[in-house]
C-alpha atoms as a PDB file:
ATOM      1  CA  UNK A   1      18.286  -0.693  18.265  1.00  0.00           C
ATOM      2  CA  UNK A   2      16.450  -3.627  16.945  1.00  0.00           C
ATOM      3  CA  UNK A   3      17.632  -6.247  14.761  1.00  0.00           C
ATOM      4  CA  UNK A   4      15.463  -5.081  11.809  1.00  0.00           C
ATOM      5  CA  UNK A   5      16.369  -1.356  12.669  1.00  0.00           C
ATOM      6  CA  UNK A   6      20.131  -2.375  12.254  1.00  0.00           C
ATOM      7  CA  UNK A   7      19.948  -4.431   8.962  1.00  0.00           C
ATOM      8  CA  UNK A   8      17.903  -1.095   7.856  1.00  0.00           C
ATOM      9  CA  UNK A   9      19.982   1.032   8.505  1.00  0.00           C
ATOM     10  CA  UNK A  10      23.960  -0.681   8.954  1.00  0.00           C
ATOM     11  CA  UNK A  11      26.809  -0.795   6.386  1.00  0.00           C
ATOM     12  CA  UNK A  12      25.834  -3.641   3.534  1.00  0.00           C
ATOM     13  CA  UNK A  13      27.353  -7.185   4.152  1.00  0.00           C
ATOM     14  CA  UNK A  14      28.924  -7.787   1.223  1.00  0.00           C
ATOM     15  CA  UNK A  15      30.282  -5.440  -2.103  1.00  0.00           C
ATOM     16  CA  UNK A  16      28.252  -8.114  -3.817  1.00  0.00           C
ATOM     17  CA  UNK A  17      25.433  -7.686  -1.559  1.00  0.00           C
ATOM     18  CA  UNK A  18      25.394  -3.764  -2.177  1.00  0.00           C
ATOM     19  CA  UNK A  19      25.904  -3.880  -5.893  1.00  0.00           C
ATOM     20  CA  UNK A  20      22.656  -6.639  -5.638  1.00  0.00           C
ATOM     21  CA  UNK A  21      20.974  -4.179  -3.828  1.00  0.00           C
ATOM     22  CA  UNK A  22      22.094  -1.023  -6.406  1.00  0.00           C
ATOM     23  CA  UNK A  23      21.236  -3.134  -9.489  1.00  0.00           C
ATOM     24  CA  UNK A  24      17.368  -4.078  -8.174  1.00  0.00           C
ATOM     25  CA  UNK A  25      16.867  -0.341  -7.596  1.00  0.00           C
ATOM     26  CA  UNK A  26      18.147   0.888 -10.952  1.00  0.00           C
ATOM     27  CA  UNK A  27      16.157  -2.681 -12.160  1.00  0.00           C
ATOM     28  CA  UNK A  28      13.055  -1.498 -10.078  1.00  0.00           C
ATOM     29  CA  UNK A  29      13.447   2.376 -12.311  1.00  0.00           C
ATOM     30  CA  UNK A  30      13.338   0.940 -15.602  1.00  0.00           C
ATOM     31  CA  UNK A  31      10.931  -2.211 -14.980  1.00  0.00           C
ATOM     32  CA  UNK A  32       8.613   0.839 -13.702  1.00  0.00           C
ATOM     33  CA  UNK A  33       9.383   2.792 -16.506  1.00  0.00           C
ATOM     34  CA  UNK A  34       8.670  -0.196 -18.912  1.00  0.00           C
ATOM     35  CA  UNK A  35       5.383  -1.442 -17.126  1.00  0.00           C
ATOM     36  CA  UNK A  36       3.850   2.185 -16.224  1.00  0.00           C
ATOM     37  CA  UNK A  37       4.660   3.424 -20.284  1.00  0.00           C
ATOM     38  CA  UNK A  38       2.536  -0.018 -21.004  1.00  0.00           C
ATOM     39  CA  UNK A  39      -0.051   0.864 -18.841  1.00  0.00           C
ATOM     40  CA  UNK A  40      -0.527   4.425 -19.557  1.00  0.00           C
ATOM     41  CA  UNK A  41      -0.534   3.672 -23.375  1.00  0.00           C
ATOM     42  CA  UNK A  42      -3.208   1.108 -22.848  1.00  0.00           C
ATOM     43  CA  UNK A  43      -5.274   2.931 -20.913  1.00  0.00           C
ATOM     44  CA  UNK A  44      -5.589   5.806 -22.921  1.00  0.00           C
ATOM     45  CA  UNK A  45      -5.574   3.982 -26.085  1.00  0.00           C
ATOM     46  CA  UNK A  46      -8.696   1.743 -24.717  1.00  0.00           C
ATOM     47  CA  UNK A  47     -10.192   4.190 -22.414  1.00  0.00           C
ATOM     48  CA  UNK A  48     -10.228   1.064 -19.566  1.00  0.00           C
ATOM     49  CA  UNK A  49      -8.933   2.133 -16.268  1.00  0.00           C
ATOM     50  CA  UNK A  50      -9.361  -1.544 -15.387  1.00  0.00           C
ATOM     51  CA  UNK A  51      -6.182  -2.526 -17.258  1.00  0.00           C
ATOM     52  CA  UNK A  52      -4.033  -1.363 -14.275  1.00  0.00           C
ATOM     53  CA  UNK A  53      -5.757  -4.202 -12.364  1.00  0.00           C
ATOM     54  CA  UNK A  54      -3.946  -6.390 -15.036  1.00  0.00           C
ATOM     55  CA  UNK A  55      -0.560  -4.731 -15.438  1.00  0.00           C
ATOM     56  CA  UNK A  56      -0.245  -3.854 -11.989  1.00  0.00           C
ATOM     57  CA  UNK A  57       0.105  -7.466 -10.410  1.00  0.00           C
ATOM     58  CA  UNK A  58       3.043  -8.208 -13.140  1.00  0.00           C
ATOM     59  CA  UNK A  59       5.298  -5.112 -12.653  1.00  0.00           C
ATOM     60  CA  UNK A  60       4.930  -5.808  -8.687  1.00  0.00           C
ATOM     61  CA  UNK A  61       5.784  -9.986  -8.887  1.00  0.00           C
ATOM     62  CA  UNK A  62       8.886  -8.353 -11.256  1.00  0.00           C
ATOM     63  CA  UNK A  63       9.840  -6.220  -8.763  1.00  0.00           C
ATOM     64  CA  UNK A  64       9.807  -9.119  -5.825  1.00  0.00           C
ATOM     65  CA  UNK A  65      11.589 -11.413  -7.976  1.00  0.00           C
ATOM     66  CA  UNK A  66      14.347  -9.242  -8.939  1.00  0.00           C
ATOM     67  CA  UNK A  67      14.748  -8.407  -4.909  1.00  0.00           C
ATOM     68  CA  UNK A  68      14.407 -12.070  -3.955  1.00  0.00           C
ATOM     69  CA  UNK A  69      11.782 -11.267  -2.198  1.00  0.00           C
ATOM     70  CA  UNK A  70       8.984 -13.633  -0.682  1.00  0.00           C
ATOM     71  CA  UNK A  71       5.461 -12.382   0.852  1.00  0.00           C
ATOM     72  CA  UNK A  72       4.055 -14.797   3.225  1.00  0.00           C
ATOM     73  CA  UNK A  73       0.135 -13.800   3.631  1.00  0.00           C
ATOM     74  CA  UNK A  74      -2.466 -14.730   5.811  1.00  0.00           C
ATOM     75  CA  UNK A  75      -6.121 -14.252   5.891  1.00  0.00           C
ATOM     76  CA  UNK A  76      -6.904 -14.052   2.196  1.00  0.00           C
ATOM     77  CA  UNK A  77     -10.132 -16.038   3.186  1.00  0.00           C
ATOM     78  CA  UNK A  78     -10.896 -12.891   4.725  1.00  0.00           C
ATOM     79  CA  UNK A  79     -11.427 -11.080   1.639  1.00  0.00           C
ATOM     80  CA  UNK A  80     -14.695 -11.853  -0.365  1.00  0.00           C
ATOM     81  CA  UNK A  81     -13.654 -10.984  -3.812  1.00  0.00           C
ATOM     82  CA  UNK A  82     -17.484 -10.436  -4.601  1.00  0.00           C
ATOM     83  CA  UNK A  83     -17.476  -7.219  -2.083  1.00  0.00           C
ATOM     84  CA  UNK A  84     -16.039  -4.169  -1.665  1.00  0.00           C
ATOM     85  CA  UNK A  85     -13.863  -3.066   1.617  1.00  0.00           C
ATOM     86  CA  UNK A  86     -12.363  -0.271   3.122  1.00  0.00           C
ATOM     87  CA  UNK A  87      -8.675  -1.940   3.877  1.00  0.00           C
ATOM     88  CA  UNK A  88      -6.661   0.503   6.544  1.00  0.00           C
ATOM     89  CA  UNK A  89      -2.963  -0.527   6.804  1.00  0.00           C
ATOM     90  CA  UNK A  90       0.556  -0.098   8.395  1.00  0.00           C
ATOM     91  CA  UNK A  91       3.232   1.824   6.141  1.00  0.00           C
ATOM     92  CA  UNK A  92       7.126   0.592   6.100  1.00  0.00           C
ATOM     93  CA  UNK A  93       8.131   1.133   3.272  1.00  0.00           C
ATOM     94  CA  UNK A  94       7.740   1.058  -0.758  1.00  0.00           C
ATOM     95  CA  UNK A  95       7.381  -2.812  -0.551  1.00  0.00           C
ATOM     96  CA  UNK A  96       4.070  -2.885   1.044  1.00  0.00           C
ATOM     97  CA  UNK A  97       2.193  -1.460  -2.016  1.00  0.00           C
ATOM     98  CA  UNK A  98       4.335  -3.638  -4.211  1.00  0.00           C
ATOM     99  CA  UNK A  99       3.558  -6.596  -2.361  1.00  0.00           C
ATOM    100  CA  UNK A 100       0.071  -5.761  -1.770  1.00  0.00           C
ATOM    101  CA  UNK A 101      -0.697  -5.670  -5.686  1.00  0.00           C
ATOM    102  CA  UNK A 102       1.150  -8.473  -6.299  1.00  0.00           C
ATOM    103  CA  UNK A 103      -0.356 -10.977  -3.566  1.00  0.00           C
ATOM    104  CA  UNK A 104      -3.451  -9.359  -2.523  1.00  0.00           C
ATOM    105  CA  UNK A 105      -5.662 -10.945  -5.518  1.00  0.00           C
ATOM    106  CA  UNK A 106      -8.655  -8.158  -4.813  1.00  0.00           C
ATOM    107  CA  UNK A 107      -9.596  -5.223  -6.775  1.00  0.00           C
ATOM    108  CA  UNK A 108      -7.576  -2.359  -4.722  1.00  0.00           C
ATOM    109  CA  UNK A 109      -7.552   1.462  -5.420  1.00  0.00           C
ATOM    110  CA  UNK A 110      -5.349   3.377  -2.852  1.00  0.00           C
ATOM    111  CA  UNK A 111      -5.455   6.819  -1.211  1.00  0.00           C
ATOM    112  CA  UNK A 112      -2.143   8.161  -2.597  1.00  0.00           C
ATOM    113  CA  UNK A 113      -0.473  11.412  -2.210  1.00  0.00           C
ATOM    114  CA  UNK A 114      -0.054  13.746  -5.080  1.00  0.00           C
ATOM    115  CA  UNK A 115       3.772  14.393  -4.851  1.00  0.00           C
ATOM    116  CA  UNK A 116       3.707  10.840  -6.332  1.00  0.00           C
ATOM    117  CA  UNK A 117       2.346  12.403  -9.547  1.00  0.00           C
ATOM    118  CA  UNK A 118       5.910  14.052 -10.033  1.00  0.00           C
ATOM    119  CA  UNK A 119       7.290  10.346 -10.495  1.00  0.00           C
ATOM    120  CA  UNK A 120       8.062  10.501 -14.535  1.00  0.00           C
ATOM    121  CA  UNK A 121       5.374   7.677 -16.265  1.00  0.00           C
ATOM    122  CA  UNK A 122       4.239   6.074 -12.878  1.00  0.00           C
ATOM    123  CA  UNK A 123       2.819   9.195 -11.864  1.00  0.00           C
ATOM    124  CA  UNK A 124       0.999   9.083 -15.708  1.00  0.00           C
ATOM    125  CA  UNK A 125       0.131   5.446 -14.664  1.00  0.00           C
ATOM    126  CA  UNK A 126      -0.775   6.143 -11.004  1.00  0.00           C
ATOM    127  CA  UNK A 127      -3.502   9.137 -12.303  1.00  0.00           C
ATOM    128  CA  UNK A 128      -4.748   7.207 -15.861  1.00  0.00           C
ATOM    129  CA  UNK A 129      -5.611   3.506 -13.207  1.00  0.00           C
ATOM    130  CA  UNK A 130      -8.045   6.393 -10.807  1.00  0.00           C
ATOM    131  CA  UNK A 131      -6.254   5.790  -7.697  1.00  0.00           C
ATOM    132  CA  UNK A 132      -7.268   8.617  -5.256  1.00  0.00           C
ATOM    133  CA  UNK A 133      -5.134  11.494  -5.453  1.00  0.00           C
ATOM    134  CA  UNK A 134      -4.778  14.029  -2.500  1.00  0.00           C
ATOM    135  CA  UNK A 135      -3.008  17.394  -1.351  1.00  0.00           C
ATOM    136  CA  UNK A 136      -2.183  16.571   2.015  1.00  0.00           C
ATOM    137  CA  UNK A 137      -1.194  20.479   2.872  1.00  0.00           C
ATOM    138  CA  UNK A 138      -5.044  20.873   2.239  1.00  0.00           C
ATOM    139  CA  UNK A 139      -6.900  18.574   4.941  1.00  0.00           C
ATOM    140  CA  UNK A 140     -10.495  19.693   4.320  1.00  0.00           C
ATOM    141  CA  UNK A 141     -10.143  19.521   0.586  1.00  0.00           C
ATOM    142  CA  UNK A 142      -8.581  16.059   0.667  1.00  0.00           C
ATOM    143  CA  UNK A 143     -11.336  14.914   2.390  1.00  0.00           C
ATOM    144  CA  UNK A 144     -13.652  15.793  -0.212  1.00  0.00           C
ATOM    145  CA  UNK A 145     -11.687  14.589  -2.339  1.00  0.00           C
ATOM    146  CA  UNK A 146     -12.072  11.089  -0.739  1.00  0.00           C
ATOM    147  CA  UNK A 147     -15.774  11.364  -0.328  1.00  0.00           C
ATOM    148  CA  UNK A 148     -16.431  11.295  -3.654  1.00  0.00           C
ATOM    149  CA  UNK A 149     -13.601   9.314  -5.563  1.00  0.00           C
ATOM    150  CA  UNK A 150     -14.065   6.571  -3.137  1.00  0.00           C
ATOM    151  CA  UNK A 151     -18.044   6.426  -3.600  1.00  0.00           C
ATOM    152  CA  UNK A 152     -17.167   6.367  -7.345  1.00  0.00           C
ATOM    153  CA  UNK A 153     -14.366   3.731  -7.165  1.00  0.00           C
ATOM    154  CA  UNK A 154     -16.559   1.319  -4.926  1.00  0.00           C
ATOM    155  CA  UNK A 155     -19.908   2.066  -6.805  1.00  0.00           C
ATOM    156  CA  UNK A 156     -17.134   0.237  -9.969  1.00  0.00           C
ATOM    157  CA  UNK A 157     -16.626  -2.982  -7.058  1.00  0.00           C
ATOM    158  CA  UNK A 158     -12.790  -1.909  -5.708  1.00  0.00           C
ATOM    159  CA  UNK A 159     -11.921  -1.791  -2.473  1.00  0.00           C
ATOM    160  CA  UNK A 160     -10.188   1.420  -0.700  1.00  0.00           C
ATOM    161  CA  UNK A 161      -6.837   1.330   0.789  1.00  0.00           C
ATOM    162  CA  UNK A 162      -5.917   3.875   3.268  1.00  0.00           C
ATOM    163  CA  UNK A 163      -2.265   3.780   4.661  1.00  0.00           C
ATOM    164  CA  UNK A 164      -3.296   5.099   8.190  1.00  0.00           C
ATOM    165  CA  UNK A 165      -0.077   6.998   9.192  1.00  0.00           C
ATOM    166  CA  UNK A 166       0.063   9.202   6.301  1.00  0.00           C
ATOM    167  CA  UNK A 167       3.483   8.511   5.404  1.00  0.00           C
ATOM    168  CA  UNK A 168       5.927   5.423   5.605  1.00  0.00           C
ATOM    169  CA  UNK A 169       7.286   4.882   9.212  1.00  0.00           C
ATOM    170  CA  UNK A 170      10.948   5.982  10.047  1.00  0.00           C
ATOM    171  CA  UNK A 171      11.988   3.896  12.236  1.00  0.00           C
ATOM    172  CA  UNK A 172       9.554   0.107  11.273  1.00  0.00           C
ATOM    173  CA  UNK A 173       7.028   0.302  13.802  1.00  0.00           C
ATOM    174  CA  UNK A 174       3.865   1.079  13.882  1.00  0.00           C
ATOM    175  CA  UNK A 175       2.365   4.869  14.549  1.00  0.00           C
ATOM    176  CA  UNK A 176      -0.553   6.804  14.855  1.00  0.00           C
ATOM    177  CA  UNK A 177      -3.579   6.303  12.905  1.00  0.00           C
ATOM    178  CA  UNK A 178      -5.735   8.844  11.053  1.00  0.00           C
ATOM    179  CA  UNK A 179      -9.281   8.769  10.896  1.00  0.00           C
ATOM    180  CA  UNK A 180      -9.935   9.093   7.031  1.00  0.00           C
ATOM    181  CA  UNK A 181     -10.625   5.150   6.289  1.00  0.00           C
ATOM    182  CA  UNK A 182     -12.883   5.005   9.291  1.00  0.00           C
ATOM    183  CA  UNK A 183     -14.856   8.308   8.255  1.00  0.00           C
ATOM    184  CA  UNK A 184     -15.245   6.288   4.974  1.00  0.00           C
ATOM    185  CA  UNK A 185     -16.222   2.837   6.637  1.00  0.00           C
ATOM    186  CA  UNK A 186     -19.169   4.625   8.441  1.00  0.00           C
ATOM    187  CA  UNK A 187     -19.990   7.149   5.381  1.00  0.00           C
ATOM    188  CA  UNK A 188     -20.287   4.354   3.002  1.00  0.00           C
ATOM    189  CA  UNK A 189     -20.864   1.191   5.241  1.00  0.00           C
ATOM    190  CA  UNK A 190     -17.968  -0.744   4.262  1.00  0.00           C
ATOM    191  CA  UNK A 191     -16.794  -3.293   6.229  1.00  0.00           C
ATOM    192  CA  UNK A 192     -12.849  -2.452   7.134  1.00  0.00           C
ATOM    193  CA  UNK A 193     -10.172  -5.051   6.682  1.00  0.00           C
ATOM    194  CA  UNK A 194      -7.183  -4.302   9.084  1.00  0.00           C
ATOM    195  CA  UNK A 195      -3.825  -5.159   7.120  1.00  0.00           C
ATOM    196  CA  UNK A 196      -0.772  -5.594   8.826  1.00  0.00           C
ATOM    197  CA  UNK A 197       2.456  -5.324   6.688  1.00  0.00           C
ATOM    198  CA  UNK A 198       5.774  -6.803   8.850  1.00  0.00           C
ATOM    199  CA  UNK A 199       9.227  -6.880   7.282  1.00  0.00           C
ATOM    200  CA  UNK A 200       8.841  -4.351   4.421  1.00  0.00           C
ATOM    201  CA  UNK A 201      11.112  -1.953   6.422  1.00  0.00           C
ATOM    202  CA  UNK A 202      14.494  -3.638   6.258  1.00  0.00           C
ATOM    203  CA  UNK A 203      14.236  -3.324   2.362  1.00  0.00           C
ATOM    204  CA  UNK A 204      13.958   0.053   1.849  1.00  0.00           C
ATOM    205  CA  UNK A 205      13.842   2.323   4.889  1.00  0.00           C
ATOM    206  CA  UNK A 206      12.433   5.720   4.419  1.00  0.00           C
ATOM    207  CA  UNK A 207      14.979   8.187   2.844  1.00  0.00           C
ATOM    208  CA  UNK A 208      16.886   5.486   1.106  1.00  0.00           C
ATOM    209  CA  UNK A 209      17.751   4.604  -2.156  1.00  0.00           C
ATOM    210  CA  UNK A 210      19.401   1.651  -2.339  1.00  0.00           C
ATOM    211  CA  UNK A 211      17.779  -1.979  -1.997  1.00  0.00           C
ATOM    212  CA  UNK A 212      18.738  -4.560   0.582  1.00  0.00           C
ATOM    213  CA  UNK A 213      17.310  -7.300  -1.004  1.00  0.00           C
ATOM    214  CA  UNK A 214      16.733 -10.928   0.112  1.00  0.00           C
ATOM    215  CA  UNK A 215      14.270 -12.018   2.934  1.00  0.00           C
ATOM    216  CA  UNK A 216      10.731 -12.521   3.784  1.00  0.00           C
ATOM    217  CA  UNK A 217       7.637  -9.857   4.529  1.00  0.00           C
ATOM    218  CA  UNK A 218       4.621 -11.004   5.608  1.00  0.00           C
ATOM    219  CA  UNK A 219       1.182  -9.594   5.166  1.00  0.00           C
ATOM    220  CA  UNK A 220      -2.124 -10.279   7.571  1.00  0.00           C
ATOM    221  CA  UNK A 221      -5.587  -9.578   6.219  1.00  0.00           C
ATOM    222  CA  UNK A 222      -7.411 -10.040   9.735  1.00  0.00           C
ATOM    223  CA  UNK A 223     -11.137 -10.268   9.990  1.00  0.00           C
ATOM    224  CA  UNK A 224     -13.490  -7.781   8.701  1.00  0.00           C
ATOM    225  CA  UNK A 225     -14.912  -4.851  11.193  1.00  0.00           C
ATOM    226  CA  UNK A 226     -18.741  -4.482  10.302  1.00  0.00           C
ATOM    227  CA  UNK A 227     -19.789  -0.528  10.694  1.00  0.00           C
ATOM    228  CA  UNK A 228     -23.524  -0.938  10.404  1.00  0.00           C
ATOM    229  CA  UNK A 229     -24.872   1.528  12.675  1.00  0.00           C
ATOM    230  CA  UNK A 230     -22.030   3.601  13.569  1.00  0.00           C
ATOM    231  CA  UNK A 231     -22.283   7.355  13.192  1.00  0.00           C
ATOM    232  CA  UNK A 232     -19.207   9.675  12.355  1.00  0.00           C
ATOM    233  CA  UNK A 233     -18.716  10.035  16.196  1.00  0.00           C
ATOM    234  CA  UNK A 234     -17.458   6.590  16.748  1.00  0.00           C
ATOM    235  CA  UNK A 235     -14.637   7.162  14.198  1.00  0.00           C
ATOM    236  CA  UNK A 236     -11.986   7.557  16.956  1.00  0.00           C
ATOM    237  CA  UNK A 237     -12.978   4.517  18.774  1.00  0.00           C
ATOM    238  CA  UNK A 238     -12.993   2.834  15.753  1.00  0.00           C
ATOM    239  CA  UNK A 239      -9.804   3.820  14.364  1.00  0.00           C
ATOM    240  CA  UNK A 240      -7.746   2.988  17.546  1.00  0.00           C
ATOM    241  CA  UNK A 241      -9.574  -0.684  17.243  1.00  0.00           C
ATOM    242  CA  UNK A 242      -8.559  -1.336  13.976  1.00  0.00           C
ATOM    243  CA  UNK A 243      -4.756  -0.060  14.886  1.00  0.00           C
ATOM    244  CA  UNK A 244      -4.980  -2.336  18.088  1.00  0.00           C
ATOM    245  CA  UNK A 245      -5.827  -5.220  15.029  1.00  0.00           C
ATOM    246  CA  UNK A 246      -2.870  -4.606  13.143  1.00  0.00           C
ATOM    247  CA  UNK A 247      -0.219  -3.704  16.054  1.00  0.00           C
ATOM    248  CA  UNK A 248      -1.504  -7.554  17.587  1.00  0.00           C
ATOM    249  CA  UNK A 249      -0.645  -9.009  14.194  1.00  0.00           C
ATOM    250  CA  UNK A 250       2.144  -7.185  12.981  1.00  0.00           C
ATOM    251  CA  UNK A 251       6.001  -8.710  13.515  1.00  0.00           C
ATOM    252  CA  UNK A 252       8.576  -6.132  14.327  1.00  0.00           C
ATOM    253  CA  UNK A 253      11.615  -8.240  13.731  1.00  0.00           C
ATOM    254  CA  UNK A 254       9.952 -10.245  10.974  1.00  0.00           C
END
């Protein structure tokens, strides 16, 4: 076992430590509740999706600071804020979408699964901001899906995040990619920024509930992959290159 696998998934230090760690996530329910009610309300009352791009950085730097938290990120220069990107990512953990809208300063809609929509408010939030909602039971239909929300969301200037693995990892490393962000690199011509996203694990592994806060993550925006001139047959080749991109920058004991 690792050293970030054991702080994930060992008895809490301290009582202190635990009831730090039980307070953030009860902290992390309402400040969601407060922020996603806010951002629903707006939304609908204004009929301006953009608004989540607002809220959304706010609610996340709460959420870090009540964790004690710190992001260290690398390769923002990477990012042109005047174009659009196809971003394709690790998944640890919660964290890494909190982290990612609060110190990622581009204009990011993700490819999000609809059980999320059963989250009371957030789910209200998550649907009102046009994030890309998908049935992941029904492959060829989430596809679709993508297709089109994704030409619509970066036709509006935002950039697409795809969490590669489908689901957060179990055990903090890195697994295997699928092909949907590439399919949408080539269909669109997007350049794709690899993301890796170290240290998000130890905070809240998969299956838990409780916090264990303090530390450091890290996210690494590396350079972007031009597609110009690939068809959809490369998409294999070109998913395993961007993984190779984020498994060579990504920190497992971070």
């Amino acid at each position: 076992m690792t050293a970030a696998e054991a702080t994930a998934s060992g008895p809490f230090k301290t009582p202190l430590y635990f009831l730090w760690g039980l307070g953030a996530a009860i902290g992390i329910f309402f400040i969601t509740i407060f922020w996603g009610l806010l951002c629903a309300a707006l939304i609908l009352l204004l009929r301006k999706p953009w608004l989540a791009d607002v809220i959304a950085p706010i609610w996340c730097r709460w959420i870090l600071v009540l964790c004690g938290i710190t992001v260290d990120v690398e390769g923002l220069e990477h990012a042109d804020p005047r174009r659009s990107y196809v971003i394709i990512s690790n998944h640890l953990s919660n964290f890494d979408i909190w982290a990612t809208l609060a110190c990622v300063p581009a204009k990011i809609r993700f490819v999000a699964k609809k059980e999320l929509l059963r989250f009371p408010v957030f789910g209200q939030a998550l649907a009102l901001s046009d994030h890309i909602i998908i049935d992941r039971s029904k492959p060829e239909q989430a596809i679709a899906i993508i297709s089109r929300k994704a030409r619509e969301r970066i036709n509006e200037g935002f950039c697409i995040l795809f969490y590669a693995e489908g689901t957060r990892s179990p055990d903090g490393k890195v697994h295997t990619f699928k092909k949907g962000g590439a399919i949408l690199a080539i269909q669109t011509g997007l350049p794709i920024i690899p993301m890796s996203v170290s240290g998000a694990h130890k905070f809240l592994p998969k299956h838990h509930a409780i916090i264990r806060p303090g530390g450091r993550m890290k996210i690494v925006l590396a350079a972007p992959i031009e597609v110009t001139g690939l068809s959809v047959h490369a998409r294999d080749e070109l998913t395993e290159r961007v993984r190779a991109i984020v498994v060579e920058n990504f920190v497992e004991n971070y």
